[in-house]
C-alpha atoms as a PDB file:
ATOM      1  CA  UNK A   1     -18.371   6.250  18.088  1.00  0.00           C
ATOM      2  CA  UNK A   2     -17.449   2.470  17.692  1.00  0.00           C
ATOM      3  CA  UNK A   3     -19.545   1.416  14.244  1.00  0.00           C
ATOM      4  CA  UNK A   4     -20.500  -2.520  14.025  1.00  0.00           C
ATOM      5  CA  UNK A   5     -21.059  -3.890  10.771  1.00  0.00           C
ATOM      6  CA  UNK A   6     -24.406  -5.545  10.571  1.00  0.00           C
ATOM      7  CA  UNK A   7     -25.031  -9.101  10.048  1.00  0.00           C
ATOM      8  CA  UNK A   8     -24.290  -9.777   6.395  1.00  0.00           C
ATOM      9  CA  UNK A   9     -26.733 -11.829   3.897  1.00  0.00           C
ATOM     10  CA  UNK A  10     -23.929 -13.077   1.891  1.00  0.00           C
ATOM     11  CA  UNK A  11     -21.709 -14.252   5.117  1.00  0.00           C
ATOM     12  CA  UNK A  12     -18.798 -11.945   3.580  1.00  0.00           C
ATOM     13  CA  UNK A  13     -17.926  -8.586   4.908  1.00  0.00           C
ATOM     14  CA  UNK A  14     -15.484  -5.971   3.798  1.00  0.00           C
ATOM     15  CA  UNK A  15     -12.670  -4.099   5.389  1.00  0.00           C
ATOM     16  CA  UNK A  16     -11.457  -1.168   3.070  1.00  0.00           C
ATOM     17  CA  UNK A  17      -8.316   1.443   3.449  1.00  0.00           C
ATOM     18  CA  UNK A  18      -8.272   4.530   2.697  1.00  0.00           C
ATOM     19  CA  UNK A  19      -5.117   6.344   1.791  1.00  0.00           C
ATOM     20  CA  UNK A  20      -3.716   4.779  -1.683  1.00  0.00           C
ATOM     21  CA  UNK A  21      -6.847   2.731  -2.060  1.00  0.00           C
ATOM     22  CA  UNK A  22      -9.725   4.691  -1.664  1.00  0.00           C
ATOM     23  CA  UNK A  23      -8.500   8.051  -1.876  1.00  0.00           C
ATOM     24  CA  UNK A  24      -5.861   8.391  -4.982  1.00  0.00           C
ATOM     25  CA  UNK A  25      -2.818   9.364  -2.776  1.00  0.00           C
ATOM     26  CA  UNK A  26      -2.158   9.506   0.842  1.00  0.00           C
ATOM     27  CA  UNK A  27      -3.632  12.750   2.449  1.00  0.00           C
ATOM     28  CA  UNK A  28      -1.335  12.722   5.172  1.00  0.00           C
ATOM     29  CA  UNK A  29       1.513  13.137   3.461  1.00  0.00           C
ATOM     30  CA  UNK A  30      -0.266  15.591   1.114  1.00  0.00           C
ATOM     31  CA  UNK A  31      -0.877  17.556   3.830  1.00  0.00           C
ATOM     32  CA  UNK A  32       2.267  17.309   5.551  1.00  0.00           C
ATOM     33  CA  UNK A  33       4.199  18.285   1.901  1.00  0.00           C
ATOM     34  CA  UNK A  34       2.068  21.481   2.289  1.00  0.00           C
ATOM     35  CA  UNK A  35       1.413  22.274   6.218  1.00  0.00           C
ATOM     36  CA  UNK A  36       3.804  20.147   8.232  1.00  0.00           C
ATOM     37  CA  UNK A  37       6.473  22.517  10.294  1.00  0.00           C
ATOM     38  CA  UNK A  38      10.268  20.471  10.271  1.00  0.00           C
ATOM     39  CA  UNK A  39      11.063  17.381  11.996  1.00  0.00           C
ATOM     40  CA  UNK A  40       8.049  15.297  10.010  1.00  0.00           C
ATOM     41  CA  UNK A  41      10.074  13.830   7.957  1.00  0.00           C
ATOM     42  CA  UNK A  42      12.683  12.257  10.925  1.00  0.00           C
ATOM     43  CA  UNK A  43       9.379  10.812  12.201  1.00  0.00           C
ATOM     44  CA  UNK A  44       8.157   9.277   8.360  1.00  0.00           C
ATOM     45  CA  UNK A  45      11.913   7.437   8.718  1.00  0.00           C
ATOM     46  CA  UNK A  46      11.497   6.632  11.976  1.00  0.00           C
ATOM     47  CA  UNK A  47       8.328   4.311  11.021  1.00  0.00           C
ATOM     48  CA  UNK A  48       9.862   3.384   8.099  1.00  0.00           C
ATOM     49  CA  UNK A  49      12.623   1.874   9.729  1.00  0.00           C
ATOM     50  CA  UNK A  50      10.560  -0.119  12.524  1.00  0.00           C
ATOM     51  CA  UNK A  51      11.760   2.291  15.344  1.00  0.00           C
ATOM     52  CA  UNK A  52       8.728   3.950  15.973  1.00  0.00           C
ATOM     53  CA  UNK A  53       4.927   2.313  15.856  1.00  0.00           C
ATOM     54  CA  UNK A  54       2.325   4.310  13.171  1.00  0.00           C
ATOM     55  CA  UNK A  55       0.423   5.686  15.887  1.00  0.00           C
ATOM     56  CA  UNK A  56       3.400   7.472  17.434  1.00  0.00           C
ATOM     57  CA  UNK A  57       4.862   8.472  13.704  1.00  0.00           C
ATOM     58  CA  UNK A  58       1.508  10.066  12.826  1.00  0.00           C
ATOM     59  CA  UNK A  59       0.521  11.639  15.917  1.00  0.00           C
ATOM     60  CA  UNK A  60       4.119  13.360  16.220  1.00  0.00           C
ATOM     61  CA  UNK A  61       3.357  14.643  12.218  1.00  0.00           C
ATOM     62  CA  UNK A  62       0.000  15.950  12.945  1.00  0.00           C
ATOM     63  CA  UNK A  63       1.498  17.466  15.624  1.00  0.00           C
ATOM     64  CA  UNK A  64       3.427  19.559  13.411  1.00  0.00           C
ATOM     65  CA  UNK A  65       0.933  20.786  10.469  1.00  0.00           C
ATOM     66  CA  UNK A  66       0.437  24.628  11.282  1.00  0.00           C
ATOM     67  CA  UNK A  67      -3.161  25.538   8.437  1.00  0.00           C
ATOM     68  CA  UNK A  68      -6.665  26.595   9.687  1.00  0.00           C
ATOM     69  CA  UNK A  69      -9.811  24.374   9.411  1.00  0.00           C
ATOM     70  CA  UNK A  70     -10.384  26.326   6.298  1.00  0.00           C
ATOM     71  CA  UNK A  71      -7.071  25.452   4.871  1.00  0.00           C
ATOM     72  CA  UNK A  72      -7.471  22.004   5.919  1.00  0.00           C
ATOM     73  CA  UNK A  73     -11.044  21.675   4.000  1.00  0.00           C
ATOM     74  CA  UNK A  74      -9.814  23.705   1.188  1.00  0.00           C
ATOM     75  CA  UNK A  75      -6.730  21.453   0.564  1.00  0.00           C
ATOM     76  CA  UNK A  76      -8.689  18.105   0.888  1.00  0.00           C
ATOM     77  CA  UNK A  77     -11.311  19.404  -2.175  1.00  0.00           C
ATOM     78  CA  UNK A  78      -8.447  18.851  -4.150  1.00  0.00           C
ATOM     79  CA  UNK A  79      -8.167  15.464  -3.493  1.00  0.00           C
ATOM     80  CA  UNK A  80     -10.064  12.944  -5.400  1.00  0.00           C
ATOM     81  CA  UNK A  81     -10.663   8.957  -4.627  1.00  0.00           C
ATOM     82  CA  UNK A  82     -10.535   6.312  -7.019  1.00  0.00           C
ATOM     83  CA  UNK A  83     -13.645   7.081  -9.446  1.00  0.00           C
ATOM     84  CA  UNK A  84     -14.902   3.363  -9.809  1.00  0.00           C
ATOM     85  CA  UNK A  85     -15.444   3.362  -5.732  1.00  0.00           C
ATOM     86  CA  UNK A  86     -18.659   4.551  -6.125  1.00  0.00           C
ATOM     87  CA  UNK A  87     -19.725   1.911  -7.930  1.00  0.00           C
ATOM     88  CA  UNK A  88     -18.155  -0.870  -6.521  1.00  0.00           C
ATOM     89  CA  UNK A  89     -20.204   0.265  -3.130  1.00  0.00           C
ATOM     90  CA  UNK A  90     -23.196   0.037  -4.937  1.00  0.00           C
ATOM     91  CA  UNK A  91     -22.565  -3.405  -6.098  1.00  0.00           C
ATOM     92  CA  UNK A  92     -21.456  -4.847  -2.707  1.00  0.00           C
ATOM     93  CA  UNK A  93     -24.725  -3.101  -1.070  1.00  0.00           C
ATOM     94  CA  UNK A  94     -26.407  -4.842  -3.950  1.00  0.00           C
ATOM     95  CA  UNK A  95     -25.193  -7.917  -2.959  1.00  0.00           C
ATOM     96  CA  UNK A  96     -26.082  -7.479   0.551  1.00  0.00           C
ATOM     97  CA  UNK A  97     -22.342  -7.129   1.561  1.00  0.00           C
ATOM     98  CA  UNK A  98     -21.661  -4.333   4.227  1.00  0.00           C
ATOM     99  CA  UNK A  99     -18.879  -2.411   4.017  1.00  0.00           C
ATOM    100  CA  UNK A 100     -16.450  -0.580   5.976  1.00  0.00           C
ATOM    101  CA  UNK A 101     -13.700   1.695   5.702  1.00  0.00           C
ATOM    102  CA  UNK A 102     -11.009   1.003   7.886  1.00  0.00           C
ATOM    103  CA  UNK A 103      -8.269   3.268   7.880  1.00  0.00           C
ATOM    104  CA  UNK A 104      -5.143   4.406  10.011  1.00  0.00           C
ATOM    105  CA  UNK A 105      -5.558   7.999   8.336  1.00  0.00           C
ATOM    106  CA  UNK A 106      -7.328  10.749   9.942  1.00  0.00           C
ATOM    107  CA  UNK A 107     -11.761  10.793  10.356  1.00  0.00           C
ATOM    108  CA  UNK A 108     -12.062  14.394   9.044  1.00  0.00           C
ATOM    109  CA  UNK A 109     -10.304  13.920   5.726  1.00  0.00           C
ATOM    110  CA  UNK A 110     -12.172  10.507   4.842  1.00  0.00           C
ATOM    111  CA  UNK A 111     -15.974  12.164   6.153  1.00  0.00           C
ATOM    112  CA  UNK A 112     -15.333  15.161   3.818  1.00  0.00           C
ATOM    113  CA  UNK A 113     -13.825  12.987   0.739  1.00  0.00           C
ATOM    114  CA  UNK A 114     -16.666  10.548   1.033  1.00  0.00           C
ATOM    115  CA  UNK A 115     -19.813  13.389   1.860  1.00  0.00           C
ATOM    116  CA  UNK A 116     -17.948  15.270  -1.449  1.00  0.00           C
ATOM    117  CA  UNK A 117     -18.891  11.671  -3.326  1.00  0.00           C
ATOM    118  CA  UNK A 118     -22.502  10.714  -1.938  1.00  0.00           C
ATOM    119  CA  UNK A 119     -20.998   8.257   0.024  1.00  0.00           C
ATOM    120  CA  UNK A 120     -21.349  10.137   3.699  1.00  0.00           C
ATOM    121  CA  UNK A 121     -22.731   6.939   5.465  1.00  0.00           C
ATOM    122  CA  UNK A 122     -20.391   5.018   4.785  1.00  0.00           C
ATOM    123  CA  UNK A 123     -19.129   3.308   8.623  1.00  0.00           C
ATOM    124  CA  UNK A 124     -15.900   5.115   9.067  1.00  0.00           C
ATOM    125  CA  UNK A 125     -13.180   3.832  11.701  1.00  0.00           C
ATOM    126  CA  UNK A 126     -10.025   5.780  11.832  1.00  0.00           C
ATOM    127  CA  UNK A 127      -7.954   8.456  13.748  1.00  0.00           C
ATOM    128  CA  UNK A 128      -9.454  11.610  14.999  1.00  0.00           C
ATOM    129  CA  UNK A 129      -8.354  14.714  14.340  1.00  0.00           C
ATOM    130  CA  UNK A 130      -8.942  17.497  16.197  1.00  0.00           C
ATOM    131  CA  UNK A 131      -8.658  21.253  16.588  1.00  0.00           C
ATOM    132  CA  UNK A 132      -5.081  22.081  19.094  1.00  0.00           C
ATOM    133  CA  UNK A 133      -3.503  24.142  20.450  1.00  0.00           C
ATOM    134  CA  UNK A 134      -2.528  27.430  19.753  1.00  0.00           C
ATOM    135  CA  UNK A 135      -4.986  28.039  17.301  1.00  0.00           C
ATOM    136  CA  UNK A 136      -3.880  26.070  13.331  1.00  0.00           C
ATOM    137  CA  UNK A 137      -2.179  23.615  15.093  1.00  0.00           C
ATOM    138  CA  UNK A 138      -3.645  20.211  15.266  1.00  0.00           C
ATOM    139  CA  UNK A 139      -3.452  16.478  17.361  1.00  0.00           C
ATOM    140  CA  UNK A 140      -4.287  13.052  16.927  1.00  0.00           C
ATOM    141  CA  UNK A 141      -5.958  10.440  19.265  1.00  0.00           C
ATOM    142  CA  UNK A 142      -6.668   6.771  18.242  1.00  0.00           C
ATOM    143  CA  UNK A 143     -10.033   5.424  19.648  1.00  0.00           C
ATOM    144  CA  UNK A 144      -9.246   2.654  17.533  1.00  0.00           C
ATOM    145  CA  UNK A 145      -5.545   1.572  18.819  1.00  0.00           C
ATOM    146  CA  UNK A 146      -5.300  -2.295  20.729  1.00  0.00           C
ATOM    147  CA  UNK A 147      -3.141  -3.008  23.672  1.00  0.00           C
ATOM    148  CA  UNK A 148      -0.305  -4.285  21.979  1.00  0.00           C
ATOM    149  CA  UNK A 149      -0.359  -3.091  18.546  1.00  0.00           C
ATOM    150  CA  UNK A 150       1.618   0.027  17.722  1.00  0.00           C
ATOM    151  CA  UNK A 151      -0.714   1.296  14.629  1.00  0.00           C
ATOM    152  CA  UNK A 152      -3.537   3.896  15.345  1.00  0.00           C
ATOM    153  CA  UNK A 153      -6.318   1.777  14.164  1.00  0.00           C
ATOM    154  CA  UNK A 154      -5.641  -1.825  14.938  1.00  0.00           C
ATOM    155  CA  UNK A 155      -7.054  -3.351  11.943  1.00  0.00           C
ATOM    156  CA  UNK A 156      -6.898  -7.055  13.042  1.00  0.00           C
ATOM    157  CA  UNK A 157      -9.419  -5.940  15.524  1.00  0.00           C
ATOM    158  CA  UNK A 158     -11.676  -5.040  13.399  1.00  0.00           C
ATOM    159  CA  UNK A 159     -11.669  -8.308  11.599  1.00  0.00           C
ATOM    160  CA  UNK A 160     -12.264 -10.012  14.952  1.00  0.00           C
ATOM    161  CA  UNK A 161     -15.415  -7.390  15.302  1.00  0.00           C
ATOM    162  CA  UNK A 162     -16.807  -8.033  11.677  1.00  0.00           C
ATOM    163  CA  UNK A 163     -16.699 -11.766  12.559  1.00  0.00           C
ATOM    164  CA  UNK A 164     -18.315 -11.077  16.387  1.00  0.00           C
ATOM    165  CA  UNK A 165     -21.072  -9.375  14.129  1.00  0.00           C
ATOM    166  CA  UNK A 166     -21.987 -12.600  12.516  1.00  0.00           C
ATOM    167  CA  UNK A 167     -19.013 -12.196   9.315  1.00  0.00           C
ATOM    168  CA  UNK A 168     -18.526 -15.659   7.945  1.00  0.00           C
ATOM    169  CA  UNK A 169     -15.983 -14.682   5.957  1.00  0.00           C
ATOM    170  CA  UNK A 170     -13.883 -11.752   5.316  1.00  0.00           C
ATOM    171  CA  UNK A 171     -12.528  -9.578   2.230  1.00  0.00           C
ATOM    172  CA  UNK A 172      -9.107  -6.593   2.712  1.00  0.00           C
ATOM    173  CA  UNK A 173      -9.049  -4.186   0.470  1.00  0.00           C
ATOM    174  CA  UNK A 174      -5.693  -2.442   0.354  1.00  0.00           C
ATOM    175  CA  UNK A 175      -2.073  -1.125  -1.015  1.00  0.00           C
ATOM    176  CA  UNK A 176       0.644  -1.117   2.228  1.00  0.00           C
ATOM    177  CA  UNK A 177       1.977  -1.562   5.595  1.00  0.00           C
ATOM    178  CA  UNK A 178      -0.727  -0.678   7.596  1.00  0.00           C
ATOM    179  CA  UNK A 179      -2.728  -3.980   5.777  1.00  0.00           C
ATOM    180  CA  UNK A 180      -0.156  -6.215   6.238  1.00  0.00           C
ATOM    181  CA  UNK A 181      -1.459  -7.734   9.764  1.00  0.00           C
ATOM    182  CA  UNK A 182      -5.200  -7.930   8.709  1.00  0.00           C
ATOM    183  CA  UNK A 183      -4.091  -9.557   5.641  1.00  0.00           C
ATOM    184  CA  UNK A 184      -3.292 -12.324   7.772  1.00  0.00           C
ATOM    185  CA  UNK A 185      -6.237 -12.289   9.638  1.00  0.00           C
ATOM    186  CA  UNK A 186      -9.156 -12.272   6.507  1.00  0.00           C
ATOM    187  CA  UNK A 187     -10.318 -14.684   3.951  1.00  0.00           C
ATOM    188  CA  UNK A 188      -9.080 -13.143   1.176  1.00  0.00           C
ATOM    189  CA  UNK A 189      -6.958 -10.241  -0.422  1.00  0.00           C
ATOM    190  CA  UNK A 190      -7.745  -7.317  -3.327  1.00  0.00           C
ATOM    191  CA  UNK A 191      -4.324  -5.821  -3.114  1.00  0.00           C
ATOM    192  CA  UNK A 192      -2.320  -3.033  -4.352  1.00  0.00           C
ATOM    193  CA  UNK A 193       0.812  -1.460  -4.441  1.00  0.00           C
ATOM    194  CA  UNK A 194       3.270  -3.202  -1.278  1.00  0.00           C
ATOM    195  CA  UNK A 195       0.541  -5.531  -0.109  1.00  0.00           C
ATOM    196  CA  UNK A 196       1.057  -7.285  -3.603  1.00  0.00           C
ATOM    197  CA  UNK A 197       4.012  -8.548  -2.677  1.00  0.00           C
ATOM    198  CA  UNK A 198       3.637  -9.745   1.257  1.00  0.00           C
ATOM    199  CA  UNK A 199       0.484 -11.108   0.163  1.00  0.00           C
ATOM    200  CA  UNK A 200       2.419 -13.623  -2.267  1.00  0.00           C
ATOM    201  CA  UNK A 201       5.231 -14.332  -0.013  1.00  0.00           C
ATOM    202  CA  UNK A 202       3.179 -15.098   2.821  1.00  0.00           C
ATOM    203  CA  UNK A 203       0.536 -17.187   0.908  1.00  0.00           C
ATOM    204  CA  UNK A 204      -2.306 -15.113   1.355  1.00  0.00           C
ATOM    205  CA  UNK A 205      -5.256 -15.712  -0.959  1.00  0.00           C
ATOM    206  CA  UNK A 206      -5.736 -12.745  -2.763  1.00  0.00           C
ATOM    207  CA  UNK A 207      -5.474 -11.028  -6.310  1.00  0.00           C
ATOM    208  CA  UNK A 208      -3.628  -8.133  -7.008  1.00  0.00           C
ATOM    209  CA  UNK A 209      -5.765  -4.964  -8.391  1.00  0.00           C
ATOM    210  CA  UNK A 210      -4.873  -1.377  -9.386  1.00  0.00           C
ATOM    211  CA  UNK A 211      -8.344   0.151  -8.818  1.00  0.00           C
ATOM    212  CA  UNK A 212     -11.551  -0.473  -7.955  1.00  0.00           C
ATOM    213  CA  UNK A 213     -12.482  -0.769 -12.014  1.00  0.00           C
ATOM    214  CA  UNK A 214     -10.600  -4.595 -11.062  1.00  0.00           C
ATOM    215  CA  UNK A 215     -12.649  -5.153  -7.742  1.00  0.00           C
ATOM    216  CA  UNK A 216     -16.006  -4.102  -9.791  1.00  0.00           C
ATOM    217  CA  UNK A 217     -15.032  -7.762 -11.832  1.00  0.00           C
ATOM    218  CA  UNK A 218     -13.801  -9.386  -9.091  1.00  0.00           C
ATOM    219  CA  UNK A 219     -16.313  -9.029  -6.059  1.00  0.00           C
ATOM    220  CA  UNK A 220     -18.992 -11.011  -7.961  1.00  0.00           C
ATOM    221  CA  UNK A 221     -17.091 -13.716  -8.528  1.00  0.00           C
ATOM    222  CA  UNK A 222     -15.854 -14.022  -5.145  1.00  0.00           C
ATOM    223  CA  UNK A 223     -18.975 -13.963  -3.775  1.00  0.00           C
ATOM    224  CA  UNK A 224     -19.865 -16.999  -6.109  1.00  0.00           C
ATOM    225  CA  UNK A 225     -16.739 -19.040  -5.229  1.00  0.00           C
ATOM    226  CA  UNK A 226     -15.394 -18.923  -8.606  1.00  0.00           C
ATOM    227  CA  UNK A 227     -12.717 -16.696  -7.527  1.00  0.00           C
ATOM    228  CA  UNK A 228     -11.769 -19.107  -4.343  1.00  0.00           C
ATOM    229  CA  UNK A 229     -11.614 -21.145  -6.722  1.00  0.00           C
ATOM    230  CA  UNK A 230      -9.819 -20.173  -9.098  1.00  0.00           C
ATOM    231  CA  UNK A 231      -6.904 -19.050  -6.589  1.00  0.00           C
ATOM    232  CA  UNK A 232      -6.785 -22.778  -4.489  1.00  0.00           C
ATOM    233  CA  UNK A 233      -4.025 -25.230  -5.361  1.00  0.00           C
ATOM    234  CA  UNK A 234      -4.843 -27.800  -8.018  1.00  0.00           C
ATOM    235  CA  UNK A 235      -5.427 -31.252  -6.592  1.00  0.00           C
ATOM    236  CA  UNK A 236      -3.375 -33.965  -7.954  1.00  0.00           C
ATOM    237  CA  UNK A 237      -5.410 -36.725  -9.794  1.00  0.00           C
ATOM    238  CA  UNK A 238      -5.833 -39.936  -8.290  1.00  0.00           C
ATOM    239  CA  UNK A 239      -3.338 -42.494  -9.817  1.00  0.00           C
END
């Protein structure tokens, strides 16, 4: 399944993470602290190190958790997202903003973290992660991957899709490396965590956030311009 975001009232769109943004921590690594057989943690500095793409990093880890389905589902009801997401969906949907999580993590984990919070429709585009074998082990594919860009789920894609769909203009929500490239693709930024800083070295409009409490204050006044504002350089007065 390929989900297009509809035509938005407002002309803005948004593109959300998941791991560190949405969700609290990363379930990946969660899971791979608890399930994952030896050798995932060559892989983790392997990516880290710009040897390996995230696609290949995370589809060599998933390759070595060893849990059942009921493990799996068990594990990820102990994982929580931030608690002001709710909320800030219901004010973008109340501002006729669609919404979309966009996410180099893996489908299951988000469906069953969002269905635990009312949230189950939600457009998901990620990973998928399916049953392997023998029986508990698991693999990846990436439905989502570009020619030419070594993550799972090429993000920047997606922005090109949002605006195909009739997206004027474009908000990231995110915290890290797997942002970095859409950040320079979108309109503007709410960051966390790493995309902080390459948002202000690069010159990226954005503001920096450490929830969605932040983004419930921020989104309206984006959508009004007062935030554009707000961030563009002053203009020198005319002598």
């Amino acid at each position: 399944m390929n989900p297009l975001i509809p035509v938005p009232a407002s002309g803005w769109t948004i593109l959300c993470d998941f791991d560190g943004t949405i969700a609290v921590e990363d379930v990946i690594d969660s899971l791979l602290d608890r399930y994952g057989r030896p050798g995932w943690e060559v892989l983790e500095q392997d990516w880290r190190a710009g040897r390996i793409g995230s696609r290949e990093c995370m589809s060599g880890q998933v390759a070595l958790l060893e849990m059942s389905r009921g493990e799996l589902d068990a594990h990820l009801d102990t994982l929580w997202i931030d608690h002001a997401f709710p909320r800030f969906v219901a004010l973008a949907r109340g501002h006729g903003v669609p919404l979309q999580v966009v996410s180099d993590g893996l489908d299951h984990a988000i469906h069953r973290l969002l269905d635990r919070h009312g949230l189950g429709d939600l457009p998901v585009v990620a990973n998928h992660l399916a049953p392997g074998t023998p029986p508990q082990r698991w693999q990846l594919t990436s439905p989502h991957a570009a020619e030419g860009c070594r993550s799972g789920t090429c993000k920047c894609a997606r922005v090109g899709q949002a605006r195909g769909g009739g997206a004027t203009r474009t908000l990231l929500i995110g915290d890290g490396a797997s942002d970095f490239c859409a950040a320079d693709h979108v309109d503007f930024v709410f960051a966390k965590h790493r995309l902080i800083e390459y948002c202000r070295t690069t010159g990226i409009p954005y503001v920096p956030i450490t929830g969605f409490e932040d983004a419930l204050e921020f989104l309206p006044r984006l959508l009004d311009g007062t935030l554009l504002a707000a961030d563009a350089p002053a203009v020198p007065a005319m002598p």
